[in-house]
PDB file of N, CA and C in Angstrom:
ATOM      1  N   UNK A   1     -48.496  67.088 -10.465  1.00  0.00           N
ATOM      2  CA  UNK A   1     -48.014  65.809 -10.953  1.00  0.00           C
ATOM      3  C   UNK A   1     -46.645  65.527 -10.336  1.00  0.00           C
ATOM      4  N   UNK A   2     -46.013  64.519 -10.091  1.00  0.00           N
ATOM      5  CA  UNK A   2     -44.836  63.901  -9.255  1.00  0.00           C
ATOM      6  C   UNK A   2     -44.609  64.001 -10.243  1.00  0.00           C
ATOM      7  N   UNK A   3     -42.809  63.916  -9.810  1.00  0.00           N
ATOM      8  CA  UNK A   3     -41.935  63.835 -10.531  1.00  0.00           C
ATOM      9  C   UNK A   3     -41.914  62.003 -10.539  1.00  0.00           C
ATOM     10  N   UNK A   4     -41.453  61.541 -12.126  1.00  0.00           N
ATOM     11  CA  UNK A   4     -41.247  60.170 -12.289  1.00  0.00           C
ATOM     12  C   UNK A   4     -39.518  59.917 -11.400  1.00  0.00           C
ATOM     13  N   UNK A   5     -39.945  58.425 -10.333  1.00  0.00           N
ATOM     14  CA  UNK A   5     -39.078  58.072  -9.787  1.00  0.00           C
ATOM     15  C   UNK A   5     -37.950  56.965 -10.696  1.00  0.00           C
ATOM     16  N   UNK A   6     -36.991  56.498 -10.085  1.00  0.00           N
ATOM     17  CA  UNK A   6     -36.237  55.093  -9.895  1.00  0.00           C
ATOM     18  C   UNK A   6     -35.830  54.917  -8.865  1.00  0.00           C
ATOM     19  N   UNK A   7     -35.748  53.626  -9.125  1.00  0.00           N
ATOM     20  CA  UNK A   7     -34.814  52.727  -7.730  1.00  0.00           C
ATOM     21  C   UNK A   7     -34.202  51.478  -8.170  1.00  0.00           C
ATOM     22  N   UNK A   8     -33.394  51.576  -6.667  1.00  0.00           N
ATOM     23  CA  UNK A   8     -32.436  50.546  -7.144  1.00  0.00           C
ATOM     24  C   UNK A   8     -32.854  49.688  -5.682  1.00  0.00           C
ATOM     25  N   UNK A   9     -32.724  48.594  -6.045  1.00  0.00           N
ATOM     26  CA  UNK A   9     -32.851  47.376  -4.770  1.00  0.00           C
ATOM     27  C   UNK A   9     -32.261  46.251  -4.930  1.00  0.00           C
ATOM     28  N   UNK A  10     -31.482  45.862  -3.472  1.00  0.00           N
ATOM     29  CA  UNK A  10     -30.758  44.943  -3.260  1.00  0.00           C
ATOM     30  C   UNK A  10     -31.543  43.642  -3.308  1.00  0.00           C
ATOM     31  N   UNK A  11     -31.370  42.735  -3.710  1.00  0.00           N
ATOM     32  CA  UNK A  11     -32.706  41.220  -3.337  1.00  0.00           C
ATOM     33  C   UNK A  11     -31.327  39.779  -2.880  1.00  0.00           C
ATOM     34  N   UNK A  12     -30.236  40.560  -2.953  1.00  0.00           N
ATOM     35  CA  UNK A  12     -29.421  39.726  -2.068  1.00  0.00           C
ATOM     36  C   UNK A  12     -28.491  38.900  -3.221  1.00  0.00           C
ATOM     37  N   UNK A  13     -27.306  38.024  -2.645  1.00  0.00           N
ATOM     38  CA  UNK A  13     -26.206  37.478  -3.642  1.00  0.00           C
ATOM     39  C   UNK A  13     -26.139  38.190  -4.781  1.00  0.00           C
ATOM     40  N   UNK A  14     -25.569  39.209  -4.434  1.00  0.00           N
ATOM     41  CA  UNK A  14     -25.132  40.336  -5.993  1.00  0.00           C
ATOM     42  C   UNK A  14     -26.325  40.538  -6.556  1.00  0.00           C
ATOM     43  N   UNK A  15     -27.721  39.855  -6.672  1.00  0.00           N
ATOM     44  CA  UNK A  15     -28.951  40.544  -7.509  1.00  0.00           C
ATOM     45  C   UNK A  15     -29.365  41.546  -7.128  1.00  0.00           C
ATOM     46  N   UNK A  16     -29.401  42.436  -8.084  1.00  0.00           N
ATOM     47  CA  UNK A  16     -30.143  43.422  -7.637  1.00  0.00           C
ATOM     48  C   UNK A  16     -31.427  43.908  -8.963  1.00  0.00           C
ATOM     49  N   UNK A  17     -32.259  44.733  -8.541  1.00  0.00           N
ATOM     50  CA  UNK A  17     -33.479  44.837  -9.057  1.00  0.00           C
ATOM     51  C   UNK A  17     -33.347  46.622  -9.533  1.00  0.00           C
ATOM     52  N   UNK A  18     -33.623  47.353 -10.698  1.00  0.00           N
ATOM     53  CA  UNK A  18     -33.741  48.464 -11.485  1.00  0.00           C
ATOM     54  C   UNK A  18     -35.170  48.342 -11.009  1.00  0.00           C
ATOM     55  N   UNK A  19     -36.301  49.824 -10.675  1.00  0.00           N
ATOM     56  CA  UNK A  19     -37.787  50.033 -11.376  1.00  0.00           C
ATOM     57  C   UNK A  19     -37.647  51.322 -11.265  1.00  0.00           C
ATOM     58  N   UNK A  20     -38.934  51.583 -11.861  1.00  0.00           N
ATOM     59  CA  UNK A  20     -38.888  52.959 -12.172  1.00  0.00           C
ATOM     60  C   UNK A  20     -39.118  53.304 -13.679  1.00  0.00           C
ATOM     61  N   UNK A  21     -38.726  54.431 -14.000  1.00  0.00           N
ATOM     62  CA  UNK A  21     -38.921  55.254 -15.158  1.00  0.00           C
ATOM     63  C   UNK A  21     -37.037  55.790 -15.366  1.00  0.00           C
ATOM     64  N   UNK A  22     -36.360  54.766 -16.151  1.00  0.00           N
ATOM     65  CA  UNK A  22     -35.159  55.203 -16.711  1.00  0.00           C
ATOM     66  C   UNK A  22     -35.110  56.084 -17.779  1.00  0.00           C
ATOM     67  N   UNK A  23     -35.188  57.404 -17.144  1.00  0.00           N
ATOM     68  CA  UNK A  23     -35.322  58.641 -18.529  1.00  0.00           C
ATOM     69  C   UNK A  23     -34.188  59.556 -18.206  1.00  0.00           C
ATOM     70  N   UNK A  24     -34.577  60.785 -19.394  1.00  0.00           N
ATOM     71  CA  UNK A  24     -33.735  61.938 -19.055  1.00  0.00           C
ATOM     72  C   UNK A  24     -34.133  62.510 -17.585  1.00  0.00           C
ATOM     73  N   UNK A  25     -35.306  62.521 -17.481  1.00  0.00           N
ATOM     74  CA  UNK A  25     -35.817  63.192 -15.681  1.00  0.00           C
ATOM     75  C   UNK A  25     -35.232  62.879 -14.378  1.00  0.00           C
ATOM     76  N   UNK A  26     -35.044  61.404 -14.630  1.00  0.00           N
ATOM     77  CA  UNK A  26     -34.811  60.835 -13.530  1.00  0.00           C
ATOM     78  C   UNK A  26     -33.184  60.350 -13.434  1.00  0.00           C
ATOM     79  N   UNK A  27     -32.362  60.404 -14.674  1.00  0.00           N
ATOM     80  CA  UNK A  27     -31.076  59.605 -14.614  1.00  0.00           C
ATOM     81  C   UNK A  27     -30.514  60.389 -13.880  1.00  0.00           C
ATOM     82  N   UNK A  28     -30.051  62.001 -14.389  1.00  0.00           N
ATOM     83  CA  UNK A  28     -28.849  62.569 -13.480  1.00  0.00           C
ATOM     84  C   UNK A  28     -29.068  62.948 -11.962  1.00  0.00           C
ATOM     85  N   UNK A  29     -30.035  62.728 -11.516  1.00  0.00           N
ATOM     86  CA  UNK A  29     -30.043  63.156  -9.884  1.00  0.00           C
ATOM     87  C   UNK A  29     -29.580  61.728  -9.311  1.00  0.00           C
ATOM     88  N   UNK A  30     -30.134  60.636 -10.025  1.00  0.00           N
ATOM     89  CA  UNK A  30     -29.837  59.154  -9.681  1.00  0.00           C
ATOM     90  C   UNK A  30     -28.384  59.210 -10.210  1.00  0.00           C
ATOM     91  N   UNK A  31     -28.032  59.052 -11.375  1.00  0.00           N
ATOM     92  CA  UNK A  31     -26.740  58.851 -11.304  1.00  0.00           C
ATOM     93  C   UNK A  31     -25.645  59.503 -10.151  1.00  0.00           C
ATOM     94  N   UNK A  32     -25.962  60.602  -9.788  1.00  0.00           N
ATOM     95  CA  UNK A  32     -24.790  62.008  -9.179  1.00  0.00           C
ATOM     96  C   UNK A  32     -24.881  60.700  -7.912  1.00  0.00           C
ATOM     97  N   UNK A  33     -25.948  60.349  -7.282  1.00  0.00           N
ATOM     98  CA  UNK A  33     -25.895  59.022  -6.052  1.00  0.00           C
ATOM     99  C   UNK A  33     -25.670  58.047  -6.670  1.00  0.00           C
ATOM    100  N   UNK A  34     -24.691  58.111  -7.338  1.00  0.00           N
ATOM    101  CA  UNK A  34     -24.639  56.000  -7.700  1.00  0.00           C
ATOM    102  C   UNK A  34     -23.381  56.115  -6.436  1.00  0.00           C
ATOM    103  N   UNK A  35     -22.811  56.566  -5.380  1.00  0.00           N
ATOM    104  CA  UNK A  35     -21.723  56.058  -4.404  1.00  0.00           C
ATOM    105  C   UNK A  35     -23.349  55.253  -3.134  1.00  0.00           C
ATOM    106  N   UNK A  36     -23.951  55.407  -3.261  1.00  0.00           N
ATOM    107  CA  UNK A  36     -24.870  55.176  -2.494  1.00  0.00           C
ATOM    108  C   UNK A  36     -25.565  53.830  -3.224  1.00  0.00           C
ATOM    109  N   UNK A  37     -25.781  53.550  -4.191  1.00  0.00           N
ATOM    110  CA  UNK A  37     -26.208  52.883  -4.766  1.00  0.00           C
ATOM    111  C   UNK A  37     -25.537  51.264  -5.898  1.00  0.00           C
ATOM    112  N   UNK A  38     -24.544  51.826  -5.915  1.00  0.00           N
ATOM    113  CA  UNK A  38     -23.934  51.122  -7.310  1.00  0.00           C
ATOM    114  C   UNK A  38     -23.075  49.752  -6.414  1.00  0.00           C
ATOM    115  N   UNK A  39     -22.965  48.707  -6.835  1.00  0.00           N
ATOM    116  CA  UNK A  39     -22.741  47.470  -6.196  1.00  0.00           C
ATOM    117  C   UNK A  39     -21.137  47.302  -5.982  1.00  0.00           C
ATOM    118  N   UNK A  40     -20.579  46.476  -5.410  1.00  0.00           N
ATOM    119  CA  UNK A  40     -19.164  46.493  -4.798  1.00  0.00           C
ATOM    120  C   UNK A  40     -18.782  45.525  -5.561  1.00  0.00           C
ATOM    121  N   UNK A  41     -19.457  44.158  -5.805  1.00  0.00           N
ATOM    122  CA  UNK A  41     -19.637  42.611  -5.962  1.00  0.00           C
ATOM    123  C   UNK A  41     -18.727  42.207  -7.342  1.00  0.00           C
ATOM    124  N   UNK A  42     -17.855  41.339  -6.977  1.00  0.00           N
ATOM    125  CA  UNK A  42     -17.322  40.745  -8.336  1.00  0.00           C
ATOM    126  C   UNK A  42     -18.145  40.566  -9.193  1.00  0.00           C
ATOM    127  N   UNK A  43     -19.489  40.092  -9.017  1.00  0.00           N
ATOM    128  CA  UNK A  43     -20.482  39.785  -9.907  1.00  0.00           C
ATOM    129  C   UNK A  43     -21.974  40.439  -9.559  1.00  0.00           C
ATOM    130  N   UNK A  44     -22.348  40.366 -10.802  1.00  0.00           N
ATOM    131  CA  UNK A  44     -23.656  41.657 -10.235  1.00  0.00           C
ATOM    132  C   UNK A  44     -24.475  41.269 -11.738  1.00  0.00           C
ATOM    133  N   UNK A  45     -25.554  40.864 -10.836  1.00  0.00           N
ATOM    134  CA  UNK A  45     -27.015  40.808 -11.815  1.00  0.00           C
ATOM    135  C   UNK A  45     -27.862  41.961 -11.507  1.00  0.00           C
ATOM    136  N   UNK A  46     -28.488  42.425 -12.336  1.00  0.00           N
ATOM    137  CA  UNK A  46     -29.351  43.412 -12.362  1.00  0.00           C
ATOM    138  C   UNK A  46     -30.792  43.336 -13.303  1.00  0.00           C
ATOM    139  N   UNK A  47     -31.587  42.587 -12.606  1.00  0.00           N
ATOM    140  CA  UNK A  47     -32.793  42.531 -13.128  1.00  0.00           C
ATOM    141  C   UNK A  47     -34.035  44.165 -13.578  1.00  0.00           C
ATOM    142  N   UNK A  48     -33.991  43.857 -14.841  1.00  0.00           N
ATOM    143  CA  UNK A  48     -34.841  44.973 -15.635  1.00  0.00           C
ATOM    144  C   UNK A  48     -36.395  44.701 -15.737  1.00  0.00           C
ATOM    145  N   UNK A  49     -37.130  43.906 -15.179  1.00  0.00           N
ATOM    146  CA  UNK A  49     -38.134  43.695 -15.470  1.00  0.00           C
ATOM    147  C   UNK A  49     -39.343  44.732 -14.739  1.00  0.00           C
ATOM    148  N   UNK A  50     -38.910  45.422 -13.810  1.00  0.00           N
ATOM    149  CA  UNK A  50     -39.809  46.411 -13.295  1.00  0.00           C
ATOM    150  C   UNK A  50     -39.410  47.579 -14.074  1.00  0.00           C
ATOM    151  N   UNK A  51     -39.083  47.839 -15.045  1.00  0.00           N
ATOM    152  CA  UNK A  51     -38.822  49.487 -15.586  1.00  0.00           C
ATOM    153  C   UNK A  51     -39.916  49.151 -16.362  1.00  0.00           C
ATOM    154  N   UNK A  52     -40.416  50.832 -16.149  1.00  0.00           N
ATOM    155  CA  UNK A  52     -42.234  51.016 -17.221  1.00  0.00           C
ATOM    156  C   UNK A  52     -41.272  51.508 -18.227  1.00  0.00           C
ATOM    157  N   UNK A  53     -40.323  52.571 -18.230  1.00  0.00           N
ATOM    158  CA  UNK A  53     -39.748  52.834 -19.020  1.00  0.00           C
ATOM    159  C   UNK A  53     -38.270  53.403 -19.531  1.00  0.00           C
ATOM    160  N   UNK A  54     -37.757  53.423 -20.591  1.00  0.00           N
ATOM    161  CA  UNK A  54     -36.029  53.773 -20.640  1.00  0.00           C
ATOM    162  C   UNK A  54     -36.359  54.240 -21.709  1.00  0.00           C
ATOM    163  N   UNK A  55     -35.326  55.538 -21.625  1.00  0.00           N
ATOM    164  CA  UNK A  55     -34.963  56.122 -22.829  1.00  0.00           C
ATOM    165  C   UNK A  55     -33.669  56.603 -23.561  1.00  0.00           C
ATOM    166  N   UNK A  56     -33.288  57.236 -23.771  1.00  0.00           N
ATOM    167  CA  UNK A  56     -32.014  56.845 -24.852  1.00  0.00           C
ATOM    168  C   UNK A  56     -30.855  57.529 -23.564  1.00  0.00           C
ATOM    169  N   UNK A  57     -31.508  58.406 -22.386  1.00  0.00           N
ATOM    170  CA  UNK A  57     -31.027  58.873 -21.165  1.00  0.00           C
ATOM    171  C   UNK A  57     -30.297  57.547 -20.184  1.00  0.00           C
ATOM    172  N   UNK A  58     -31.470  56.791 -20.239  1.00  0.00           N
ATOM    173  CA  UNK A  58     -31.539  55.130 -19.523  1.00  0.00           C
ATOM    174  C   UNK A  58     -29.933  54.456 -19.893  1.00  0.00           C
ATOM    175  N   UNK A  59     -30.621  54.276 -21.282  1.00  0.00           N
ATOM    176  CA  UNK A  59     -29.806  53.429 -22.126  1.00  0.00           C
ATOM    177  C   UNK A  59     -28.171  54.002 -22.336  1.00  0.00           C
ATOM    178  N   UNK A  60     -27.679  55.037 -21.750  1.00  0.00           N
ATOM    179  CA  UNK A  60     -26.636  55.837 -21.808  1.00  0.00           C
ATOM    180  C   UNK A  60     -26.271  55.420 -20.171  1.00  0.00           C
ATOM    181  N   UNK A  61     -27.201  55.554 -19.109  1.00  0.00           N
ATOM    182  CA  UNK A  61     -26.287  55.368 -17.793  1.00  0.00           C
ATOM    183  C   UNK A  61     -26.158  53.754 -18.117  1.00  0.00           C
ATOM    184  N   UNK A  62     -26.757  52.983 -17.956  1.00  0.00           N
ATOM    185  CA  UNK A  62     -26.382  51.533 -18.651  1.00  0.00           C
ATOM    186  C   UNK A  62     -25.326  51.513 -19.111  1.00  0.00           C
ATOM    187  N   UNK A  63     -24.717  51.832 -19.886  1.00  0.00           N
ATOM    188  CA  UNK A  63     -23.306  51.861 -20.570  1.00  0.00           C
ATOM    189  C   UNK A  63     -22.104  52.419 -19.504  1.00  0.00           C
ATOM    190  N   UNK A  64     -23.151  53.410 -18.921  1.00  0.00           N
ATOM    191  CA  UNK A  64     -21.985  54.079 -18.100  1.00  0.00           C
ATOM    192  C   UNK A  64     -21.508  52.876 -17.189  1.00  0.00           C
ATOM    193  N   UNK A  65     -22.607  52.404 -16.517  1.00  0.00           N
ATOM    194  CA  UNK A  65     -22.707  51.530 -15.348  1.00  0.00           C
ATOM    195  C   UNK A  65     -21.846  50.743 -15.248  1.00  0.00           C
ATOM    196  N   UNK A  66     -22.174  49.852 -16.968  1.00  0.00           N
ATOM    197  CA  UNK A  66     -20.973  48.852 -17.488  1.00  0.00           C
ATOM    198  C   UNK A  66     -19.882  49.087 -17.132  1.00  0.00           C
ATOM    199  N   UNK A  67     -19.640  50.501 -18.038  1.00  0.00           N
ATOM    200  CA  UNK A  67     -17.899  50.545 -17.651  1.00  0.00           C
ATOM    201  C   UNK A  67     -17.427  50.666 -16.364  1.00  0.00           C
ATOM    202  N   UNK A  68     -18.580  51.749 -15.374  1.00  0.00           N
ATOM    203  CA  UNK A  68     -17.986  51.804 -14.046  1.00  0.00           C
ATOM    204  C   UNK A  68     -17.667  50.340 -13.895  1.00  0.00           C
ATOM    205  N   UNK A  69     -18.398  49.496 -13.858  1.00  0.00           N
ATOM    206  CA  UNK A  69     -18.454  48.104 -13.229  1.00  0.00           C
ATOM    207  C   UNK A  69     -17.052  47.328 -13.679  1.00  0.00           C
ATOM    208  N   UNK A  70     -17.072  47.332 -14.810  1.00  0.00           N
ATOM    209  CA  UNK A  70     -16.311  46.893 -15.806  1.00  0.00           C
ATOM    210  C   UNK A  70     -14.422  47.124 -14.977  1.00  0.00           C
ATOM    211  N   UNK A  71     -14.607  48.407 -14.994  1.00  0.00           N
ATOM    212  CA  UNK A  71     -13.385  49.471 -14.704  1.00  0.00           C
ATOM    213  C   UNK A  71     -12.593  48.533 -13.178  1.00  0.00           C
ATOM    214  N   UNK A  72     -14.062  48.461 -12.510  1.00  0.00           N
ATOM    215  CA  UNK A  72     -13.479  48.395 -10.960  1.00  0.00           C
ATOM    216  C   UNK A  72     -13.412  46.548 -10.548  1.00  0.00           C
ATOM    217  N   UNK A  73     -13.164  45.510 -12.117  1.00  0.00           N
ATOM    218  CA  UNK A  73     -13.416  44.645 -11.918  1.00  0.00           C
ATOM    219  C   UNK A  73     -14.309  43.308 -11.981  1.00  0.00           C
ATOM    220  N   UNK A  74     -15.689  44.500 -12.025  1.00  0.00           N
ATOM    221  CA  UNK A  74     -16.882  43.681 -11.784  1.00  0.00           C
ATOM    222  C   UNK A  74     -17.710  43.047 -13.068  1.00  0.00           C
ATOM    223  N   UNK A  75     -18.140  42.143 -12.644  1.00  0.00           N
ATOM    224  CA  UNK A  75     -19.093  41.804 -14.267  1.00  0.00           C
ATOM    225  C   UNK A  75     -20.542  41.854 -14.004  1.00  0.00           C
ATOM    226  N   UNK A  76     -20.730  42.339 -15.048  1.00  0.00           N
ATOM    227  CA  UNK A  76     -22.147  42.823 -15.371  1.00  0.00           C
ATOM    228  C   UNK A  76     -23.547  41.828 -15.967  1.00  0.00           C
ATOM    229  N   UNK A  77     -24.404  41.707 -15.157  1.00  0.00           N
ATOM    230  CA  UNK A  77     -25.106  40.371 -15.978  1.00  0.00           C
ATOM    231  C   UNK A  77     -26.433  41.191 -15.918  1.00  0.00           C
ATOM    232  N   UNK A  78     -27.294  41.679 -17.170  1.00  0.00           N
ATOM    233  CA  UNK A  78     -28.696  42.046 -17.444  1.00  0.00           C
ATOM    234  C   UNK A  78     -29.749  41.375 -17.461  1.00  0.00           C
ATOM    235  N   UNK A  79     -30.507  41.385 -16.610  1.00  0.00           N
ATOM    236  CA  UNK A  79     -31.645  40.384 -16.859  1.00  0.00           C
ATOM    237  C   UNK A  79     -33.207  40.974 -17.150  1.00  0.00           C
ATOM    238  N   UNK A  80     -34.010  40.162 -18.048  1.00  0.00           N
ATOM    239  CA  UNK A  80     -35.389  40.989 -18.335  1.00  0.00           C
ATOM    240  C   UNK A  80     -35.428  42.109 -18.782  1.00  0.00           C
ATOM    241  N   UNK A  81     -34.312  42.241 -20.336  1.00  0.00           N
ATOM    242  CA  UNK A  81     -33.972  43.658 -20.950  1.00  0.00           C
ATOM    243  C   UNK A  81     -34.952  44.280 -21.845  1.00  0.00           C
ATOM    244  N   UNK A  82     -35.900  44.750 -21.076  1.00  0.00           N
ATOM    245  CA  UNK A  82     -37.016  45.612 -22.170  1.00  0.00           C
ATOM    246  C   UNK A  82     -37.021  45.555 -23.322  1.00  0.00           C
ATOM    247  N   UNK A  83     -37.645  45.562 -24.589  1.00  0.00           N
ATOM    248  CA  UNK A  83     -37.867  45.312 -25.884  1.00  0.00           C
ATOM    249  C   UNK A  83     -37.707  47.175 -25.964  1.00  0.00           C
ATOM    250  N   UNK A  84     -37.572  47.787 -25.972  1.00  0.00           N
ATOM    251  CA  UNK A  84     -37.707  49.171 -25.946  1.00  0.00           C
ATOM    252  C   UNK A  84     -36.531  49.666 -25.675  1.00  0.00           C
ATOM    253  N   UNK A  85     -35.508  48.993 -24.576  1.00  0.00           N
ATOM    254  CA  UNK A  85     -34.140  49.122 -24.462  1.00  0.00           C
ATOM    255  C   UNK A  85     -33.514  48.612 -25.492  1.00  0.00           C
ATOM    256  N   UNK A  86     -33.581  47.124 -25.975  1.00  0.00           N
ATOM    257  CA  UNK A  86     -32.735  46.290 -26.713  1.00  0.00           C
ATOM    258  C   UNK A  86     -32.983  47.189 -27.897  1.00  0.00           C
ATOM    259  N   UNK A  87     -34.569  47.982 -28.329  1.00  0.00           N
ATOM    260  CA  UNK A  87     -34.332  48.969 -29.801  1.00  0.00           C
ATOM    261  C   UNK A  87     -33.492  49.849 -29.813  1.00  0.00           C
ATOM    262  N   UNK A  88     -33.120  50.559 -28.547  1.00  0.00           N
ATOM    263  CA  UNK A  88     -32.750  51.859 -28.353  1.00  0.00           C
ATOM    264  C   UNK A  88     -31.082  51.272 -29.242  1.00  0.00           C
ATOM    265  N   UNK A  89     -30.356  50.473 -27.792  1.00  0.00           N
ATOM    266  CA  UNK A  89     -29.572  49.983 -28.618  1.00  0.00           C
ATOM    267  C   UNK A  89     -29.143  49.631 -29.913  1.00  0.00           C
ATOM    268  N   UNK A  90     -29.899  48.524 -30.476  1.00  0.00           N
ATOM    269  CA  UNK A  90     -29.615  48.479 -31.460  1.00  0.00           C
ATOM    270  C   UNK A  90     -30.050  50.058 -32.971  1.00  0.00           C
ATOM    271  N   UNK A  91     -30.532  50.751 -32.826  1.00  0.00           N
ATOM    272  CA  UNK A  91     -30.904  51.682 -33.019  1.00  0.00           C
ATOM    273  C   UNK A  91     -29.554  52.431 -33.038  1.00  0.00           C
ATOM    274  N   UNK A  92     -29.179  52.862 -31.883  1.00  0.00           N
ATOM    275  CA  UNK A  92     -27.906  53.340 -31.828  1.00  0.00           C
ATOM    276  C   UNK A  92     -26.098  52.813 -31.771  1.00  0.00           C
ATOM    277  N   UNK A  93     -26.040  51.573 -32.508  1.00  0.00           N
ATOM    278  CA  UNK A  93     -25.564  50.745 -33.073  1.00  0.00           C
ATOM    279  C   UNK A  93     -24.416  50.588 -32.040  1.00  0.00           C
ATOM    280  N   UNK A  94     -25.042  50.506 -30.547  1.00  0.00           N
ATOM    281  CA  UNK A  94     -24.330  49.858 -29.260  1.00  0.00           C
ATOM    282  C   UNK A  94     -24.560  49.208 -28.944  1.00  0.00           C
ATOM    283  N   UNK A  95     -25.569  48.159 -29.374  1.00  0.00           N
ATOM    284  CA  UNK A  95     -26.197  47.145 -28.482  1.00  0.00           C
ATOM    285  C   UNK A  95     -24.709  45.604 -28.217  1.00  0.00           C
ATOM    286  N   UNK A  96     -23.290  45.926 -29.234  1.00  0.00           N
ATOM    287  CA  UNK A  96     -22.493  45.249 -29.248  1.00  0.00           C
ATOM    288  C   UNK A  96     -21.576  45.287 -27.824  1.00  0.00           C
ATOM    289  N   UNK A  97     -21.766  46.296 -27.331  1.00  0.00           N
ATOM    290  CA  UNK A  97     -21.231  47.121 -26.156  1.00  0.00           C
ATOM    291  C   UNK A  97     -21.882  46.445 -24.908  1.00  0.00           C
ATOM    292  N   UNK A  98     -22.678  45.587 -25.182  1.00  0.00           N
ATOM    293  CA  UNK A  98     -24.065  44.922 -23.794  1.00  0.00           C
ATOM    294  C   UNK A  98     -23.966  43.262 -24.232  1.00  0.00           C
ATOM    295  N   UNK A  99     -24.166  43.581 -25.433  1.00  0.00           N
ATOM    296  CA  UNK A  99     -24.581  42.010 -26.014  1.00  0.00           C
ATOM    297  C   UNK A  99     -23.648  41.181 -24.984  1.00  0.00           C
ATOM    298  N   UNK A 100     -22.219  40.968 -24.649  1.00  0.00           N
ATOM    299  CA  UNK A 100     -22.130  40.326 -23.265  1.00  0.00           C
ATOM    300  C   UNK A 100     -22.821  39.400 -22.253  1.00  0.00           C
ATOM    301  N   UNK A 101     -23.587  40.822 -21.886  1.00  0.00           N
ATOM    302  CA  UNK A 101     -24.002  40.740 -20.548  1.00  0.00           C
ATOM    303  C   UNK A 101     -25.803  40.676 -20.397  1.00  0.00           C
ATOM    304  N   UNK A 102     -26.305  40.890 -21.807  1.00  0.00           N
ATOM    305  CA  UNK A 102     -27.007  40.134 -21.860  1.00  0.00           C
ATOM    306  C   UNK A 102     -27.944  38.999 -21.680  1.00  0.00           C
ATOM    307  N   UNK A 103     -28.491  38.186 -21.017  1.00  0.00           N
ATOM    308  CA  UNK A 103     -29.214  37.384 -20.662  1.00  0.00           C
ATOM    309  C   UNK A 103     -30.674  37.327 -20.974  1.00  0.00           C
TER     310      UNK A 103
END
């Protein structure tokens, strides 16, 4: 059995596209490459609609992401946020931490 992937893809003017399987399996080898991956852009959309799935692993680099982003300037805009993410969140009574960036 493969190991479950992610990816990240550019689709151009700061959008970019998440798929994959956002879990514990797959975040920390992906995260340790976010210098390879993670956007430069004053502004940065990041469409969620290709993830099969996120888990509370997911939903933790997300936050991270934010702040990196956050930290170096940039704003963060979520698009097509899984019903499964938005529980996790609110579940773990951060979803105030996103609500933002949201869309």
């Amino acid at each position: 059995m493969s190991k479950p992937k992610i990816a990240w893809q550019a689709l151009g003017n700061s959008h970019y596209c998440l798929s994959g399987e956002l879990e514990r399996d797959t975040v920390p080898a992906f995260w340790r490459q976010r210098r390879e991956w993670i956007p430069q852009d004053s502004k940065v959309t990041l469409d969620l609609s290709a993830l099969a799935r996120v888990d509370s692993a997911g939903m933790v680099m997300l936050l991270h992401l934010y702040q990196e982003l956050s930290s170096a300037g940039s704003d963060l805009t979520l698009l097509n946020v899984p019903e499964q993410l938005k529980t996790l969140l609110r579940l773990s009574h951060v979803e105030s931490m996103l609500a933002a960036c949201i869309e």
